[in-house]
PDB file of N, CA and C in Angstrom:
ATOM      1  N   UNK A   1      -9.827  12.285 -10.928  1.00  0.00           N
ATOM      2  CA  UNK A   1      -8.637  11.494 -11.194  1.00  0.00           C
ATOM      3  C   UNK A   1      -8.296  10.670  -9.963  1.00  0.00           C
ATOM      4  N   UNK A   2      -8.202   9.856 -10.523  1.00  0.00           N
ATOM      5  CA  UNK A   2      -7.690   8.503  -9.149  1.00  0.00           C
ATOM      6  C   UNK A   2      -6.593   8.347  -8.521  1.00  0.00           C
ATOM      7  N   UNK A   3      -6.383   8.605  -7.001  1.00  0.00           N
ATOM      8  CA  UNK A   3      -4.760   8.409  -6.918  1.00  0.00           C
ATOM      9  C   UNK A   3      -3.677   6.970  -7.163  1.00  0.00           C
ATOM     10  N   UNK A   4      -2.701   7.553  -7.827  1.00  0.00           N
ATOM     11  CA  UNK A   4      -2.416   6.457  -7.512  1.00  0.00           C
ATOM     12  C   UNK A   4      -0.831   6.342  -6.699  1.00  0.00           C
ATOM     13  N   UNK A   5      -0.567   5.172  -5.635  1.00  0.00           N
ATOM     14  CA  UNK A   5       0.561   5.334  -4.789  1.00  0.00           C
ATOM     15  C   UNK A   5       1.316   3.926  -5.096  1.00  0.00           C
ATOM     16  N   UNK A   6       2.176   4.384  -4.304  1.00  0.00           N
ATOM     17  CA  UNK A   6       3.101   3.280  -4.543  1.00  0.00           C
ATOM     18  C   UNK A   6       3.618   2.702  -2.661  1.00  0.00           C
ATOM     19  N   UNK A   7       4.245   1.313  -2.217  1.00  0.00           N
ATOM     20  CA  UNK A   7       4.265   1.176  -0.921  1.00  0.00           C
ATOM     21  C   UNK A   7       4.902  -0.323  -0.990  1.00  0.00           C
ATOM     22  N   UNK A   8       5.285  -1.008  -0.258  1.00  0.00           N
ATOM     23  CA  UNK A   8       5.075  -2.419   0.115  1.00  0.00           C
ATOM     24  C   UNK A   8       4.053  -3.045   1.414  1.00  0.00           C
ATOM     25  N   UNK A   9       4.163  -4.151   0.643  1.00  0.00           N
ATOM     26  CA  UNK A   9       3.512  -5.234   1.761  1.00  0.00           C
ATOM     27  C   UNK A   9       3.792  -5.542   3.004  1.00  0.00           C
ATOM     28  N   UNK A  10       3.057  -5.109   4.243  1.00  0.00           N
ATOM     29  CA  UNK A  10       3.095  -5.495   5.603  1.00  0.00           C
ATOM     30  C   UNK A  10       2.674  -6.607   5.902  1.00  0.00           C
ATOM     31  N   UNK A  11       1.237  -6.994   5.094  1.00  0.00           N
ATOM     32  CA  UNK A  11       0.380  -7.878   6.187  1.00  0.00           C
ATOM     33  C   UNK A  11      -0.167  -8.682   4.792  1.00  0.00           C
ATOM     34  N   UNK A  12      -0.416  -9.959   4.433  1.00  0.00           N
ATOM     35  CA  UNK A  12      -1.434 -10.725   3.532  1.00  0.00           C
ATOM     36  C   UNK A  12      -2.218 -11.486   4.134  1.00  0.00           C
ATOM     37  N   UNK A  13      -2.302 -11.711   5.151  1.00  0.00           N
ATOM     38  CA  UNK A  13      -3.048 -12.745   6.094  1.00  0.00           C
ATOM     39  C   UNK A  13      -4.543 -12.792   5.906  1.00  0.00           C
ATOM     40  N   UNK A  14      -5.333 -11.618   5.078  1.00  0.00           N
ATOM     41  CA  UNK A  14      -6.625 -11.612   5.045  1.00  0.00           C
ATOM     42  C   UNK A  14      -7.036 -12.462   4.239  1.00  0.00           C
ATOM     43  N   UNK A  15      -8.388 -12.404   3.675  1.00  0.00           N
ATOM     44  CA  UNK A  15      -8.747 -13.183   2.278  1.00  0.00           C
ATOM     45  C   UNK A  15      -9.193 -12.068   1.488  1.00  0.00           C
ATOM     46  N   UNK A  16      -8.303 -12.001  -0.186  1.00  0.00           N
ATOM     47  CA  UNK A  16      -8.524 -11.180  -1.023  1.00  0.00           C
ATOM     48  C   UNK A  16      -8.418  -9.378  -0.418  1.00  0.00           C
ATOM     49  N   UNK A  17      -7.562  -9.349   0.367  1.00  0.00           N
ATOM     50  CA  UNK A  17      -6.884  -8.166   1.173  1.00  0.00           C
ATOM     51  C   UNK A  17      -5.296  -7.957   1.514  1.00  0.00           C
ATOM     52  N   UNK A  18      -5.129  -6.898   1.363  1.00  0.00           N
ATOM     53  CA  UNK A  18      -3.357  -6.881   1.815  1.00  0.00           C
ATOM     54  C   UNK A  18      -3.583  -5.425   2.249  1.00  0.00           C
ATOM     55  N   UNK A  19      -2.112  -5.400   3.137  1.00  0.00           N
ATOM     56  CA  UNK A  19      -1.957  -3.854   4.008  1.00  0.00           C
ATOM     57  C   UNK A  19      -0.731  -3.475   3.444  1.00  0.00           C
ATOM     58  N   UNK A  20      -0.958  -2.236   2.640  1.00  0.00           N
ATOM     59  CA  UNK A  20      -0.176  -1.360   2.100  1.00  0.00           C
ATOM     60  C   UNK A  20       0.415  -0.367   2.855  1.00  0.00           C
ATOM     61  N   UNK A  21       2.249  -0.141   3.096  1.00  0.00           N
ATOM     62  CA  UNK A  21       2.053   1.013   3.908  1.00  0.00           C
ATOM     63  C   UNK A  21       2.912   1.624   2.950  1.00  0.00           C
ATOM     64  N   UNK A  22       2.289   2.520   2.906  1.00  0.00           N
ATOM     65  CA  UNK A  22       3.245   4.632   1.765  1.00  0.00           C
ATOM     66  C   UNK A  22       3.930   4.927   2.649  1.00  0.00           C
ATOM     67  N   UNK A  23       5.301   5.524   2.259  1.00  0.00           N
ATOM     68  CA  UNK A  23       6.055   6.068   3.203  1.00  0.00           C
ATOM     69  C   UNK A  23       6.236   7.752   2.116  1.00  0.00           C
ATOM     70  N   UNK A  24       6.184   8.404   2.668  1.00  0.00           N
ATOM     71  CA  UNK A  24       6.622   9.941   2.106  1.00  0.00           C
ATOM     72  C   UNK A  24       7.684  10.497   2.819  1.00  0.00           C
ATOM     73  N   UNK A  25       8.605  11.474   1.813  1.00  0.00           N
ATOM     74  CA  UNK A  25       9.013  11.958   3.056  1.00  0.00           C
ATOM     75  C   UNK A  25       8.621  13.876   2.771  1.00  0.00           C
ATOM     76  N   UNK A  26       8.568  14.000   3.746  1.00  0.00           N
ATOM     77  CA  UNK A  26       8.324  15.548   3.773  1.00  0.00           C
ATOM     78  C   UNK A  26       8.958  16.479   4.830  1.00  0.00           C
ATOM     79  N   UNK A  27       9.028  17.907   4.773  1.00  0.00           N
ATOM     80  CA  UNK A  27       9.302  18.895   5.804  1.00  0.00           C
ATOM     81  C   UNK A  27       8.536  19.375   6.728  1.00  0.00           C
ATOM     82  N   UNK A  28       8.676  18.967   8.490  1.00  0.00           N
ATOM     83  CA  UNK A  28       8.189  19.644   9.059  1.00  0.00           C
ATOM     84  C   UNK A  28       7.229  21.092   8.534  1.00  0.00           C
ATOM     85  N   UNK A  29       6.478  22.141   8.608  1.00  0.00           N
ATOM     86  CA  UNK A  29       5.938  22.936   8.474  1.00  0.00           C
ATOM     87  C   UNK A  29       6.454  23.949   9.826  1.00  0.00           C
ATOM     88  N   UNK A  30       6.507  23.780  11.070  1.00  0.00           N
ATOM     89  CA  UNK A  30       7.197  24.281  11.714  1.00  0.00           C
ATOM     90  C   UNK A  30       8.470  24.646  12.042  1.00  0.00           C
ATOM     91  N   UNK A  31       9.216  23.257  12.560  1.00  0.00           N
ATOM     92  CA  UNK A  31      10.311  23.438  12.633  1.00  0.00           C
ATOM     93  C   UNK A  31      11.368  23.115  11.698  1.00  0.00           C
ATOM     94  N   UNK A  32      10.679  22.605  10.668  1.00  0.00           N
ATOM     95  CA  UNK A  32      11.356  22.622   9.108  1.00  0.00           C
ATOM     96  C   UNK A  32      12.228  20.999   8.944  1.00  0.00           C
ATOM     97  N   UNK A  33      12.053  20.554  10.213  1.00  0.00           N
ATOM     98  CA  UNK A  33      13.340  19.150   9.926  1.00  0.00           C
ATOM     99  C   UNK A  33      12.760  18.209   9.066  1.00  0.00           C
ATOM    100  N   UNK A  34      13.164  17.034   8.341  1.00  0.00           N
ATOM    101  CA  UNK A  34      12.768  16.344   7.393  1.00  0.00           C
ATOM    102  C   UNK A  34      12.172  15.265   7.901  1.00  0.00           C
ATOM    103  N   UNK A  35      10.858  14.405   8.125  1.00  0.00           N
ATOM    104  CA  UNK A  35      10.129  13.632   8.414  1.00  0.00           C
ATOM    105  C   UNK A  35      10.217  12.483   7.551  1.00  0.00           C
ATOM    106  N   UNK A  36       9.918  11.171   7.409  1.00  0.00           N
ATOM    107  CA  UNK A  36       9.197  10.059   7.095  1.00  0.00           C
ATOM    108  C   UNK A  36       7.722   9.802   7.509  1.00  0.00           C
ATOM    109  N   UNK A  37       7.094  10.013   6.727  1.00  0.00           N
ATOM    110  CA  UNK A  37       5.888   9.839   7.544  1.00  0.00           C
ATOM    111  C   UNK A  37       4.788   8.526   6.364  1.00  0.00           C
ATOM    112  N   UNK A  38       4.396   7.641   7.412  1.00  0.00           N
ATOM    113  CA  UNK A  38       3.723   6.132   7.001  1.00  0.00           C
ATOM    114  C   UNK A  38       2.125   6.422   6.882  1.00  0.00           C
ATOM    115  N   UNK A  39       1.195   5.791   6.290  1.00  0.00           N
ATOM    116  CA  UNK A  39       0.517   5.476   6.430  1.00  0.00           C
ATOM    117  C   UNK A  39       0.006   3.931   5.337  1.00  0.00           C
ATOM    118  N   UNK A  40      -0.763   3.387   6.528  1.00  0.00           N
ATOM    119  CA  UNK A  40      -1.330   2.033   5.878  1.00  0.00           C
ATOM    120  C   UNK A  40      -2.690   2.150   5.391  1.00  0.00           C
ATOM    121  N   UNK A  41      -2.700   1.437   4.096  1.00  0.00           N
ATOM    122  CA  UNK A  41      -3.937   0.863   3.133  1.00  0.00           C
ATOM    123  C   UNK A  41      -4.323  -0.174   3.308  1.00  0.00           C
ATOM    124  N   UNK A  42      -5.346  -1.038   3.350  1.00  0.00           N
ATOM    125  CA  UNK A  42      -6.178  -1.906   2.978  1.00  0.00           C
ATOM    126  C   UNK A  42      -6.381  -2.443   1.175  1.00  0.00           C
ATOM    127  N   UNK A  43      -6.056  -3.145   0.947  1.00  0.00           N
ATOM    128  CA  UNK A  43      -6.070  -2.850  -0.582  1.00  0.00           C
ATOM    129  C   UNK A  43      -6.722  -4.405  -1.010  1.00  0.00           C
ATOM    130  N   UNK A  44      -7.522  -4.596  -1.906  1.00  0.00           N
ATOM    131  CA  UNK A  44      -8.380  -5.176  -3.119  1.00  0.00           C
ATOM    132  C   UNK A  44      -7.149  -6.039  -3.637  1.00  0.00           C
ATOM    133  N   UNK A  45      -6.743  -6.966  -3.660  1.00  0.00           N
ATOM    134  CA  UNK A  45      -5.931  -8.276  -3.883  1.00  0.00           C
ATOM    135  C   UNK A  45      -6.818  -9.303  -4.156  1.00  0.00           C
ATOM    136  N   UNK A  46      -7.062  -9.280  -5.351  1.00  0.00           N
ATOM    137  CA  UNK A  46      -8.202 -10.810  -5.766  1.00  0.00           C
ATOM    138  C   UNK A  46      -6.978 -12.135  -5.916  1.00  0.00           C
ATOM    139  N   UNK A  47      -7.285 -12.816  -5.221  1.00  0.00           N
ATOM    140  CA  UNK A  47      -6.599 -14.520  -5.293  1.00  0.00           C
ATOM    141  C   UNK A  47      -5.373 -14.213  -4.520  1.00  0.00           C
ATOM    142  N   UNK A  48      -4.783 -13.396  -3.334  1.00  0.00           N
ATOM    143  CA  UNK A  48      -4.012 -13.003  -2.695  1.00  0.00           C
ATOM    144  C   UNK A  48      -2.411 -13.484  -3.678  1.00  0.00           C
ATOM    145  N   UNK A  49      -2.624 -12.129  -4.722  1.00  0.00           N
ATOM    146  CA  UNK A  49      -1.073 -12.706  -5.378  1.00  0.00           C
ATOM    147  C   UNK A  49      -0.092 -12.226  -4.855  1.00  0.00           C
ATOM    148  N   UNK A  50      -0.542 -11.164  -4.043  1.00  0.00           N
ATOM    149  CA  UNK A  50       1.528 -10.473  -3.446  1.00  0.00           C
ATOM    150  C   UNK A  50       1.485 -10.725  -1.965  1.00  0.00           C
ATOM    151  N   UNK A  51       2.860 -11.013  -2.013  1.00  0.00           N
ATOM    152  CA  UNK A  51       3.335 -11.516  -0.923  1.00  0.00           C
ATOM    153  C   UNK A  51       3.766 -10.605   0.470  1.00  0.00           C
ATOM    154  N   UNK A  52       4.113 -10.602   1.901  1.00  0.00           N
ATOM    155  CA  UNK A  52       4.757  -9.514   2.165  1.00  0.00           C
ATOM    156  C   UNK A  52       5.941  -9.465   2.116  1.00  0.00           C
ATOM    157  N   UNK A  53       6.616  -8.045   1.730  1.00  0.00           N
ATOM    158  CA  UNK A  53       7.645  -7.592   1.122  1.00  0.00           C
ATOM    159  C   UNK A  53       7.867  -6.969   0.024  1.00  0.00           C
ATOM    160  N   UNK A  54       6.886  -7.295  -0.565  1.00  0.00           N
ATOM    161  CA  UNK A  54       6.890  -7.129  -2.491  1.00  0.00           C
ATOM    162  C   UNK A  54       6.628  -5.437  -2.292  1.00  0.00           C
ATOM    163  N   UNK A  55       7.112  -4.765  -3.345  1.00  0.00           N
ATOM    164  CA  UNK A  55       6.689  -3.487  -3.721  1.00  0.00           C
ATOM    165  C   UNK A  55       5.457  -3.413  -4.546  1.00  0.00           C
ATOM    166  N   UNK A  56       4.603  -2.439  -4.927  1.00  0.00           N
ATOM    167  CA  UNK A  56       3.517  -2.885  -5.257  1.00  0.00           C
ATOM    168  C   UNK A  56       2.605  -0.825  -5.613  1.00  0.00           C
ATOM    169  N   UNK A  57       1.843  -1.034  -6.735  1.00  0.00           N
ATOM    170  CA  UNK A  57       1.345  -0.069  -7.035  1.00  0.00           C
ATOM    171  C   UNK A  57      -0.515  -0.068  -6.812  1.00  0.00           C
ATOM    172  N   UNK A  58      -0.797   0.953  -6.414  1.00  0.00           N
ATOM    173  CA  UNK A  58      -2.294   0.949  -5.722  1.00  0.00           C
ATOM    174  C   UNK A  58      -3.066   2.332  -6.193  1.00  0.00           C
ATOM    175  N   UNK A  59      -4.351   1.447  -6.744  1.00  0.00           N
ATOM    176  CA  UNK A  59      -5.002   3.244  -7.369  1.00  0.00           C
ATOM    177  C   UNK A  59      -6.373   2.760  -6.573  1.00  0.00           C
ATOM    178  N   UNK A  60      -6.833   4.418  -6.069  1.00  0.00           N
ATOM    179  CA  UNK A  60      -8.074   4.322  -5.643  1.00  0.00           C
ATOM    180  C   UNK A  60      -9.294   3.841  -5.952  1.00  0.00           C
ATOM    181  N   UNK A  61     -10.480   3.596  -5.783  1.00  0.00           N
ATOM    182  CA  UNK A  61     -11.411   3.030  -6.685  1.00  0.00           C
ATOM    183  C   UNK A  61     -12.830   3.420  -5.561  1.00  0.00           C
ATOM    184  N   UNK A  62     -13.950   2.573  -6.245  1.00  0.00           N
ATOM    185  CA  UNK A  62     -15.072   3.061  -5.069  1.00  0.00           C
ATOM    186  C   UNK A  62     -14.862   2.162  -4.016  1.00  0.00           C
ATOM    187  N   UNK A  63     -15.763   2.277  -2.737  1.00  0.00           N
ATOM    188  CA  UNK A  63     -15.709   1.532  -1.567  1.00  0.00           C
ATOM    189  C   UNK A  63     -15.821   0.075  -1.668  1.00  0.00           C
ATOM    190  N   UNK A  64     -15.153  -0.641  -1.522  1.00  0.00           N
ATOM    191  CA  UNK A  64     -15.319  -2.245  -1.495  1.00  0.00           C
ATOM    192  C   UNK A  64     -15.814  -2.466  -0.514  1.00  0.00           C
ATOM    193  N   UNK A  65     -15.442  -2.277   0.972  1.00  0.00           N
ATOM    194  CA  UNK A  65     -15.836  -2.594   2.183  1.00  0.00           C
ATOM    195  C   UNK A  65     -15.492  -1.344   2.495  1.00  0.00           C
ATOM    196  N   UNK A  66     -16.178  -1.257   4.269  1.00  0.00           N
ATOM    197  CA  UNK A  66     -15.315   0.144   5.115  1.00  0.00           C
ATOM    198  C   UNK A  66     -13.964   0.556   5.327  1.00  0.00           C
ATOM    199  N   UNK A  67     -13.168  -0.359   5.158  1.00  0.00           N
ATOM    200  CA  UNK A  67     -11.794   0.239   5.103  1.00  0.00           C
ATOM    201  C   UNK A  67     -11.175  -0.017   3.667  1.00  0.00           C
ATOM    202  N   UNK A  68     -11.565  -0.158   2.454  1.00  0.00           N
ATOM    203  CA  UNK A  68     -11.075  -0.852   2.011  1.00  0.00           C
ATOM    204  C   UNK A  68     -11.570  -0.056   0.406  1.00  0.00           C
ATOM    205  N   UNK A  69     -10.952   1.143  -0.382  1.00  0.00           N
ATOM    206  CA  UNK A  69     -11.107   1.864  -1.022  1.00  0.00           C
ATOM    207  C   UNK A  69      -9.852   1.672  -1.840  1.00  0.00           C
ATOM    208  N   UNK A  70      -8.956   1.347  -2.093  1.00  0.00           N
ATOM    209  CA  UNK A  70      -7.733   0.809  -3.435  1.00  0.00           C
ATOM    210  C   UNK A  70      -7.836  -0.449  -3.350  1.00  0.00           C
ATOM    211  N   UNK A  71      -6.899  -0.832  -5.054  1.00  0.00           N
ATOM    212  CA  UNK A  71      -6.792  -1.837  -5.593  1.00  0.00           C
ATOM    213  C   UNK A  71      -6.067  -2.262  -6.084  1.00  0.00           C
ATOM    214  N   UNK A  72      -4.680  -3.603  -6.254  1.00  0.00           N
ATOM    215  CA  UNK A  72      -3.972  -3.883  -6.230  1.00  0.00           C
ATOM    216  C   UNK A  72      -3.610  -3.251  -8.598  1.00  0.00           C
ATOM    217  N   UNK A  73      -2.675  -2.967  -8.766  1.00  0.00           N
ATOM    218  CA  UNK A  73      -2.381  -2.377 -10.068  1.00  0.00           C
ATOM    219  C   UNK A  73      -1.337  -3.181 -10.487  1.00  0.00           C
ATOM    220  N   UNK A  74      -0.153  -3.253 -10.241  1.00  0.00           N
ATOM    221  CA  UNK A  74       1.222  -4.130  -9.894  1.00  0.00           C
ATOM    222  C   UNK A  74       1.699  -4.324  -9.209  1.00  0.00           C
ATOM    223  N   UNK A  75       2.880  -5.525  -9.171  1.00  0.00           N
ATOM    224  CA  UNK A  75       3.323  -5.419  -7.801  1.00  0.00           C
ATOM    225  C   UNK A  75       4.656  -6.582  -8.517  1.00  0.00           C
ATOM    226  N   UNK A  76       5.985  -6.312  -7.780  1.00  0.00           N
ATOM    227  CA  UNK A  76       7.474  -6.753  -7.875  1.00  0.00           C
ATOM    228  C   UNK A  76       8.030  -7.570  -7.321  1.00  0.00           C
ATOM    229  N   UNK A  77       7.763  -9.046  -7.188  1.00  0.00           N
ATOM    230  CA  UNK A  77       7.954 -10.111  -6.362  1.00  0.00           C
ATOM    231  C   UNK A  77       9.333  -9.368  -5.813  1.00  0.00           C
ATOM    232  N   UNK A  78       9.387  -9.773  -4.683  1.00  0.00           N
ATOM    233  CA  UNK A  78      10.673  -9.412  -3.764  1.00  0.00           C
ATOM    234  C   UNK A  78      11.626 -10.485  -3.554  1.00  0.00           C
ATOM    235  N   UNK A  79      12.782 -10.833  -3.925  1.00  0.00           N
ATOM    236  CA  UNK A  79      13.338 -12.022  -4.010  1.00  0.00           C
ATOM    237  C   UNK A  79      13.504 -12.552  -3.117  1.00  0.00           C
ATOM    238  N   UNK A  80      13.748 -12.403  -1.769  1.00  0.00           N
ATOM    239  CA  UNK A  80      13.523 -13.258  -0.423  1.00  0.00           C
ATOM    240  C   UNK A  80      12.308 -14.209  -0.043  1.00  0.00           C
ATOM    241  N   UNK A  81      11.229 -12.979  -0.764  1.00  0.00           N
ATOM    242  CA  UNK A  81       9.804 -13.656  -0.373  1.00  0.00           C
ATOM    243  C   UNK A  81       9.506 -14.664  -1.207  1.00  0.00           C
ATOM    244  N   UNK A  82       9.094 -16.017  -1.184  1.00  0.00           N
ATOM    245  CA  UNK A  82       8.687 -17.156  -1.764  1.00  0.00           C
ATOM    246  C   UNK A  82       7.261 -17.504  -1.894  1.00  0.00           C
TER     247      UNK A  82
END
């Protein structure tokens, strides 16, 4: 089963690429306090349609390139972004 996440747009500057970052939040394991914790995707954007800002849904798939393993699913124009 394929994951699939959810994140917005940091970066579109590539060609047919965008940088997804997930934010979670979770509990320490030690000291128990409540974290945010980020990580960024590389993601499969054919004809660079989202912008940065937009919210946006991402499911895994096989390797496109070396960093570059999800693929753009939907995504929520952000009304600032033009």
């Amino acid at each position: 089963m394929a994951k699939i996440l959810s994140g917005t747009v940091v970066s579109s500057k590539m060609k047919d690429t965008i940088i997804v970052v997930v934010e979670h939040y979770e509990r320490h394991l030690k000291y128990g306090k409540f974290i945010n914790k980020r990580k960024k995707f590389k993601v499969h954007d054919v004809g660079n349609t989202a912008k940065v800002g937009d919210k946006v849904q991402i499911i895994e798939t096989r390797p496109i390139s070396k960093e570059k393993h999800f693929k753009l699913v939907w995504f929520n124009r952000n009304q600032s972004s033009k």
